[in-house]
N, C-alpha and C. Protein backbone atom coordinates (compact mmCIF):
# COMPACT_ATOMS: atom_id res chain seq x y z
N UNK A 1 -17.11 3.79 -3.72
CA UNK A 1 -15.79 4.28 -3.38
C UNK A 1 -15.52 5.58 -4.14
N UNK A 2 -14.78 6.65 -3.61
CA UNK A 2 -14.39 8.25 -3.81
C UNK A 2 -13.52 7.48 -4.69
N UNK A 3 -13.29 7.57 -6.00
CA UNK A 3 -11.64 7.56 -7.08
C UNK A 3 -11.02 8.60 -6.55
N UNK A 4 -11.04 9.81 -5.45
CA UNK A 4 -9.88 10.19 -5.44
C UNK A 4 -9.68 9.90 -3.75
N UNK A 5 -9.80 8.79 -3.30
CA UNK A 5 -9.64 8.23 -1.73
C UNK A 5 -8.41 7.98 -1.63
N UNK A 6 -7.71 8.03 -0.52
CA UNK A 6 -6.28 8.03 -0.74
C UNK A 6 -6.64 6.05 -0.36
N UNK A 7 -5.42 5.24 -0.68
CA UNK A 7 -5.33 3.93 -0.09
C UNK A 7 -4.62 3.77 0.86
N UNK A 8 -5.28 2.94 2.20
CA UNK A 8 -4.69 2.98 3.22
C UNK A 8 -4.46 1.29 3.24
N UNK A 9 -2.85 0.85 3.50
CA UNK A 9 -2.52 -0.14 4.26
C UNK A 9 -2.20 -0.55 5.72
N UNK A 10 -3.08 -1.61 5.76
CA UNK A 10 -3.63 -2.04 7.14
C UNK A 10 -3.10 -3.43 6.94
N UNK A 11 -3.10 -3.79 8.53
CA UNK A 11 -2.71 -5.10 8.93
C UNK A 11 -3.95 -5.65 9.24
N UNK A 12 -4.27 -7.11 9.21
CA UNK A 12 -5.35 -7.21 10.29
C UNK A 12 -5.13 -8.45 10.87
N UNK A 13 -5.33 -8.58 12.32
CA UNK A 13 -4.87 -9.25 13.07
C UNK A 13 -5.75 -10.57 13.48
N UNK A 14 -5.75 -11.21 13.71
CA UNK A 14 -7.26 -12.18 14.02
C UNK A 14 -6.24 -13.50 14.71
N UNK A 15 -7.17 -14.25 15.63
CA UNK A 15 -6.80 -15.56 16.32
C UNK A 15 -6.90 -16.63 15.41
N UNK A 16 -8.11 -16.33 14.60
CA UNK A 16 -7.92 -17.17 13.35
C UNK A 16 -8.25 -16.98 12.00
N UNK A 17 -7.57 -18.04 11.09
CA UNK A 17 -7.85 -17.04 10.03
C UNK A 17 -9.14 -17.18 9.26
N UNK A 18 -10.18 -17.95 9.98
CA UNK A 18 -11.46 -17.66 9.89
C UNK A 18 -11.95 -16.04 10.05
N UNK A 19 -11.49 -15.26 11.04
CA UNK A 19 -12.02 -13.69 11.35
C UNK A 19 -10.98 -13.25 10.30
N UNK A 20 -10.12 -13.41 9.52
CA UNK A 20 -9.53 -12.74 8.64
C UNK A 20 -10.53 -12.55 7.22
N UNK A 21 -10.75 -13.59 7.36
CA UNK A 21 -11.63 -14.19 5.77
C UNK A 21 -12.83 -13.33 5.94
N UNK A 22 -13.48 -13.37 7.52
CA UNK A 22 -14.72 -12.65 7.63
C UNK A 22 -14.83 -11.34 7.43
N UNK A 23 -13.66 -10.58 7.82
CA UNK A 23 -13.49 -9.04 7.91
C UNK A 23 -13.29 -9.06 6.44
N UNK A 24 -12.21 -9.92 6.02
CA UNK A 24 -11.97 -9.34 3.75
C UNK A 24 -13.23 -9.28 3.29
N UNK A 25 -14.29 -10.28 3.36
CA UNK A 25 -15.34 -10.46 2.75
C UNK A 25 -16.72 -9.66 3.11
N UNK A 26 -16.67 -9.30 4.65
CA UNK A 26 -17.14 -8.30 4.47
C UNK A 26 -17.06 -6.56 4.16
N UNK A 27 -15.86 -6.91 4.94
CA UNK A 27 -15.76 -5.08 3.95
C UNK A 27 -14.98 -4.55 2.52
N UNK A 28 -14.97 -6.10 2.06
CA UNK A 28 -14.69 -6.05 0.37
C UNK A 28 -13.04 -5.64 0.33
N UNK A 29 -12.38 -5.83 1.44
CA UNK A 29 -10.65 -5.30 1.75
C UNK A 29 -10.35 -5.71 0.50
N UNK A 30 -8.90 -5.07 -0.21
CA UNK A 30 -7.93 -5.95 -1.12
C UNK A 30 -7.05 -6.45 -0.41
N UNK A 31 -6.97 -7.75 -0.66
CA UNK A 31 -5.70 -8.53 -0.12
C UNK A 31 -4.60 -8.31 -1.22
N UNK A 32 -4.74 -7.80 -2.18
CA UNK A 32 -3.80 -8.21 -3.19
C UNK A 32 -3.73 -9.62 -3.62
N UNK A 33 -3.13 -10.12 -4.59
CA UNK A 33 -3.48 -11.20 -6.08
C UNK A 33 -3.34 -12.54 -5.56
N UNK A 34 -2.20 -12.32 -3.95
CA UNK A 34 -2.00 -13.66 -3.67
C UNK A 34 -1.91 -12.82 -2.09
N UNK A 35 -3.53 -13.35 -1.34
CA UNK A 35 -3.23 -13.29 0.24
C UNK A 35 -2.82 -14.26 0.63
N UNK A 36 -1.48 -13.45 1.27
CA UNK A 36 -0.78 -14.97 2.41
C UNK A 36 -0.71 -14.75 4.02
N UNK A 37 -1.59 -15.23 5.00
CA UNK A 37 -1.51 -14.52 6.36
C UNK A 37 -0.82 -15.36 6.64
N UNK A 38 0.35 -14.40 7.77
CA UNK A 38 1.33 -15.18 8.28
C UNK A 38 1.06 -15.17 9.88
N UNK A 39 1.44 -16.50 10.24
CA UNK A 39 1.42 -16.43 11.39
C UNK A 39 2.29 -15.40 12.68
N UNK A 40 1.95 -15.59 14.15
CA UNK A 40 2.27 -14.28 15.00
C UNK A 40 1.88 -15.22 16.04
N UNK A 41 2.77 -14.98 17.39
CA UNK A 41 2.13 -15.15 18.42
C UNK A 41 0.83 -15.59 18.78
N UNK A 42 -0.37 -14.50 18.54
CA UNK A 42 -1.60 -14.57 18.90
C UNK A 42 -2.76 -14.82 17.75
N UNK A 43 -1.85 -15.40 17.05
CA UNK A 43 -2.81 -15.96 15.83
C UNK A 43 -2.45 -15.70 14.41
N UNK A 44 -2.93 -14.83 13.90
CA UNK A 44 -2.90 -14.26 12.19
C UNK A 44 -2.60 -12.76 11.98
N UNK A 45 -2.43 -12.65 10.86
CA UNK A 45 -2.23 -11.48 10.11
C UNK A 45 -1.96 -11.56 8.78
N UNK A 46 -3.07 -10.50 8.20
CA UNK A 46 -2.98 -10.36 6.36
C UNK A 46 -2.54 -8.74 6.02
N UNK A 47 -1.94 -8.59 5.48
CA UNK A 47 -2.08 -7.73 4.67
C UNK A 47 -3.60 -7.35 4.03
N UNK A 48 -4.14 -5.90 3.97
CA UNK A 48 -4.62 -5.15 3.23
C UNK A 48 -4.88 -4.22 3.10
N UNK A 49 -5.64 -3.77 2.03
CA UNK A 49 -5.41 -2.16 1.45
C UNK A 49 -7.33 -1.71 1.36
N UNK A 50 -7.29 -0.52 2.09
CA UNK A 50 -9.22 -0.27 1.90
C UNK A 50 -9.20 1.50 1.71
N UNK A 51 -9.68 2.15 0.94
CA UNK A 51 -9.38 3.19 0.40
C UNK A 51 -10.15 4.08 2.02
N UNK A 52 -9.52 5.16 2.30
CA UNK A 52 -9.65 6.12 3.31
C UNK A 52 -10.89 6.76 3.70
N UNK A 53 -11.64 6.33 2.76
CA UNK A 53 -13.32 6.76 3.23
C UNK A 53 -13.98 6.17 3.91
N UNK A 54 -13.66 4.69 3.77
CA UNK A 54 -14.21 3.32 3.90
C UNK A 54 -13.70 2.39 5.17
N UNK A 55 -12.37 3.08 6.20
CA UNK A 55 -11.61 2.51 6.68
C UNK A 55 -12.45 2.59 8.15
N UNK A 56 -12.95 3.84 8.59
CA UNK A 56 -13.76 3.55 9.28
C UNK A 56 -15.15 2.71 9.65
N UNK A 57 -15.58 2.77 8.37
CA UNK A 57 -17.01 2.19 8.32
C UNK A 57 -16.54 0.56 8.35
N UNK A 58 -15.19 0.11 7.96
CA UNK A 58 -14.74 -0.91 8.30
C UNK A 58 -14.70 -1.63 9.71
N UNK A 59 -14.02 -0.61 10.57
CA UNK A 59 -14.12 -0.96 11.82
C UNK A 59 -15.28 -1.29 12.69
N UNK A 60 -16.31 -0.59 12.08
CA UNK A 60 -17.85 -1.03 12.82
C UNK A 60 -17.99 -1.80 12.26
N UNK A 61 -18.14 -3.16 11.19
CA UNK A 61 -18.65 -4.29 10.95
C UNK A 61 -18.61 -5.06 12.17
N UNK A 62 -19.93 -6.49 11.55
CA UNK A 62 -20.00 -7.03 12.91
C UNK A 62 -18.42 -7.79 12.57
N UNK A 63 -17.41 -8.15 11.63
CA UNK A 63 -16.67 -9.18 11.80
C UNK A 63 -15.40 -8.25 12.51
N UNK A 64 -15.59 -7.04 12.59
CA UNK A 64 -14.21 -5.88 12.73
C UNK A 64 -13.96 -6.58 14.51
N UNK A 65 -15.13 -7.25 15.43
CA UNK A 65 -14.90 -7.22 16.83
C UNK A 65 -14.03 -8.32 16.90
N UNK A 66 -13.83 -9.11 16.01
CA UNK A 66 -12.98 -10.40 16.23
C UNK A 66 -11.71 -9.96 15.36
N UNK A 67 -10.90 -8.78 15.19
CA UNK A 67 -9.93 -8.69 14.20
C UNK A 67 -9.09 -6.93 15.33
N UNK A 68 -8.07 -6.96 15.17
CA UNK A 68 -7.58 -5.91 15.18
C UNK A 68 -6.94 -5.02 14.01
N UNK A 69 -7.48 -3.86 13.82
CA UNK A 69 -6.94 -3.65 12.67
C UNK A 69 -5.52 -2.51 13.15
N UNK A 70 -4.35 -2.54 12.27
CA UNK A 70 -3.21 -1.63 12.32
C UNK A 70 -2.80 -0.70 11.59
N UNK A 71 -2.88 0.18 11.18
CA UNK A 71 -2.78 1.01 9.84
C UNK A 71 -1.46 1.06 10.16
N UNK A 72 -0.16 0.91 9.02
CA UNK A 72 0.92 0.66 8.50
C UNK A 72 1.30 2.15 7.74
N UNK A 73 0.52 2.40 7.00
CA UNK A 73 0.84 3.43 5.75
C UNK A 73 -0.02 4.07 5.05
N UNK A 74 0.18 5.51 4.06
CA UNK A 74 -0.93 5.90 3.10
C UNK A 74 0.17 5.22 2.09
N UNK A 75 -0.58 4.16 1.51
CA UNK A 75 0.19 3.63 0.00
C UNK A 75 -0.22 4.64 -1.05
N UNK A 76 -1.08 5.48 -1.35
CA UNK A 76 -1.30 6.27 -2.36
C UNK A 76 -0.22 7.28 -2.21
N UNK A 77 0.09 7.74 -1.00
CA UNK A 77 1.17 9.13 -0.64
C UNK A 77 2.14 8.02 -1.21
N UNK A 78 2.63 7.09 -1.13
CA UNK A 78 3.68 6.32 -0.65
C UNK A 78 4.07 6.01 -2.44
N UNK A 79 3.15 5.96 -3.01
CA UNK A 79 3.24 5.61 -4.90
C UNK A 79 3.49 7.21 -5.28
N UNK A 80 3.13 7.57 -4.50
CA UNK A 80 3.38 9.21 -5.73
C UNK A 80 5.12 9.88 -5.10
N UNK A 81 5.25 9.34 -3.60
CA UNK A 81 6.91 9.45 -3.87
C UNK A 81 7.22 8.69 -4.21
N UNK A 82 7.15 7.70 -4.52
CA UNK A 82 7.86 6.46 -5.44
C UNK A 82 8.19 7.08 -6.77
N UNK A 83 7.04 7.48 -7.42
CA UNK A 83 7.26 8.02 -8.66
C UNK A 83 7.73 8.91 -8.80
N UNK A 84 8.01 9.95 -8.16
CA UNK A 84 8.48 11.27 -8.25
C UNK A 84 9.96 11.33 -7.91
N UNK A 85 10.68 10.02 -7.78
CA UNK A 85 12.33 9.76 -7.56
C UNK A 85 12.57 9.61 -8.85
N UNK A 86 11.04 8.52 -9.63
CA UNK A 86 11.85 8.26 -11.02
C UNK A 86 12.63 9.50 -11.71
N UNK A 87 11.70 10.44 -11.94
CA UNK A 87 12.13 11.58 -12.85
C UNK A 87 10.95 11.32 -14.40
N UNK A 88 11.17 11.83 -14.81
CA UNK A 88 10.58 12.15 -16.01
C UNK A 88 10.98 12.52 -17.46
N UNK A 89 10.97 12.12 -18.51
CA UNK A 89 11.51 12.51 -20.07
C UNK A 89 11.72 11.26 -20.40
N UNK A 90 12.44 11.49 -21.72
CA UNK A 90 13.02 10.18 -22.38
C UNK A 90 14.54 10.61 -22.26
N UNK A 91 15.00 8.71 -21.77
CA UNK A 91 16.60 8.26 -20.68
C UNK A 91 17.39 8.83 -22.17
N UNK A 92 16.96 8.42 -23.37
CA UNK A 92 17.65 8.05 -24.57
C UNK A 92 18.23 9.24 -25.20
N UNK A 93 17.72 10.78 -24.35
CA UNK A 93 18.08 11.96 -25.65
C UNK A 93 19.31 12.78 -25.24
N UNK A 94 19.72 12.11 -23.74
CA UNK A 94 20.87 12.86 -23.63
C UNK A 94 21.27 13.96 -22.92
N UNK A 95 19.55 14.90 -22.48
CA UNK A 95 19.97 16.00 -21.55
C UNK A 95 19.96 16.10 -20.42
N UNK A 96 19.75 16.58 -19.54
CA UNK A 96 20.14 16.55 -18.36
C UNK A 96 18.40 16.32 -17.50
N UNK A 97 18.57 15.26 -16.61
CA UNK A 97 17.03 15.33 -15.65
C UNK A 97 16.84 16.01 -14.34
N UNK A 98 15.90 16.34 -14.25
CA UNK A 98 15.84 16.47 -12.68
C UNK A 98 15.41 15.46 -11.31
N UNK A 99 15.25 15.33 -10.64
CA UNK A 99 15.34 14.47 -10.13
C UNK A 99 14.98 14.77 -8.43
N UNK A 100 13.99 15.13 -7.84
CA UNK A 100 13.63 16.36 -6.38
C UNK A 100 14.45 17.17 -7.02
N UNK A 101 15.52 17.58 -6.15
CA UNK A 101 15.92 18.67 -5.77
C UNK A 101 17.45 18.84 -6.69
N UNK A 102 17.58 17.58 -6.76
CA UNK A 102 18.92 17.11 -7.73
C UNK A 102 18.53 16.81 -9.57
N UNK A 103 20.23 17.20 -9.90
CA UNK A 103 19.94 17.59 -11.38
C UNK A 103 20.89 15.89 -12.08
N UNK A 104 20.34 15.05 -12.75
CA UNK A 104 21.22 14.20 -13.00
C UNK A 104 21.55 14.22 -14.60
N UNK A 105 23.29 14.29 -14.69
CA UNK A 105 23.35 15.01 -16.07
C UNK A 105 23.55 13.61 -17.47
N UNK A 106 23.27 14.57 -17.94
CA UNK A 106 23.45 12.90 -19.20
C UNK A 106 22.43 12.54 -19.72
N UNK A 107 21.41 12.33 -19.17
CA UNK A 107 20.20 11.54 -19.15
C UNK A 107 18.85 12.66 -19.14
N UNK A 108 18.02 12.11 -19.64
CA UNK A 108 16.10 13.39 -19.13
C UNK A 108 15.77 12.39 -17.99
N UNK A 109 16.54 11.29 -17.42
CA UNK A 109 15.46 10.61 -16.66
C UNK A 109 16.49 9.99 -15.83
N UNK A 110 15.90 10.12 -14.46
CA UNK A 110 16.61 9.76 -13.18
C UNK A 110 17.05 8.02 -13.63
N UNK A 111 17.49 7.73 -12.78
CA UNK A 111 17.69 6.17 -12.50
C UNK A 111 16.58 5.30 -11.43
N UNK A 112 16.39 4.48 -11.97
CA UNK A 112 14.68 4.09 -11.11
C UNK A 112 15.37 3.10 -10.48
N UNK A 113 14.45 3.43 -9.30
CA UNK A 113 15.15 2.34 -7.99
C UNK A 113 13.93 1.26 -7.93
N UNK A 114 14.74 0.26 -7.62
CA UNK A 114 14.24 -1.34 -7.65
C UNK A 114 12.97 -1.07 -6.84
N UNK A 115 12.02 -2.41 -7.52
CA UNK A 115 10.40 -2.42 -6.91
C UNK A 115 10.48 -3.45 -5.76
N UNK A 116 11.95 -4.16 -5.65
CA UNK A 116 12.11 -4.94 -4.60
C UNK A 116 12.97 -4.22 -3.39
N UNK A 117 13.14 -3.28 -3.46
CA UNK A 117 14.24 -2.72 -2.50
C UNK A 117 13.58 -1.85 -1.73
N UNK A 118 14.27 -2.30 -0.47
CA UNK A 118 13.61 -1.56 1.56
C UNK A 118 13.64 -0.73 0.88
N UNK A 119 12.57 -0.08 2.03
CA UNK A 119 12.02 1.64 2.38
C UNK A 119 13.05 1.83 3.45
């Protein structure tokens, strides 16, 4: 794997979650710490994440013909605006942060928005 590959989140779709298990294991996907596929209409779906070099060579496996895959998002683009709302400095000294385009006064450091809260 490239360390500087961006990470792409993907869905993957399968009738059962036998072709889910087959596609993670063979193309080494992250499910993240706790995969939970939830059911759908036409069977399954997991969550995962396979870095952008690799996403193709994914799709040609032999287990990719029994799975549909959906790309959702670049989670790497998606963490670096995350972080870049926080702001930057220390909250504690009192001067003023920036924050994009906005200046928030009082503080060196924005106000960080919840790791549970919609996009």
């Amino acid at each position: 794997m490239n360390d500087d590959a961006e990470l792409i989140h993907v869905e993957v779709h399968g009738a059962a979650l036998e072709d889910l298990r087959a596609f993670a294991q063979e193309t080494d996907a992250d499910l993240g710490c706790r995969a939970t596929p939830r059911r759908e209409a036409e069977g399954w779906v997991v969550d995962a994440y396979l870095p952008e070099d690799r996403l193709e060579a994914a799709r040609s496996t032999r287990s990719a013909g029994r799975v549909r895959l959906e790309v959702r998002e670049n989670a790497t683009a998606v963490g670096r605006e995350r972080q870049a709302e926080v702001g930057t400095g220390n909250r504690f000294s009192g001067g003023d942060a920036e924050r994009g385009r906005a200046t928030v006064r009082g503080t060196r450091m924005a106000p960080v928005r919840g790791l549970g809260e919609k996009r």
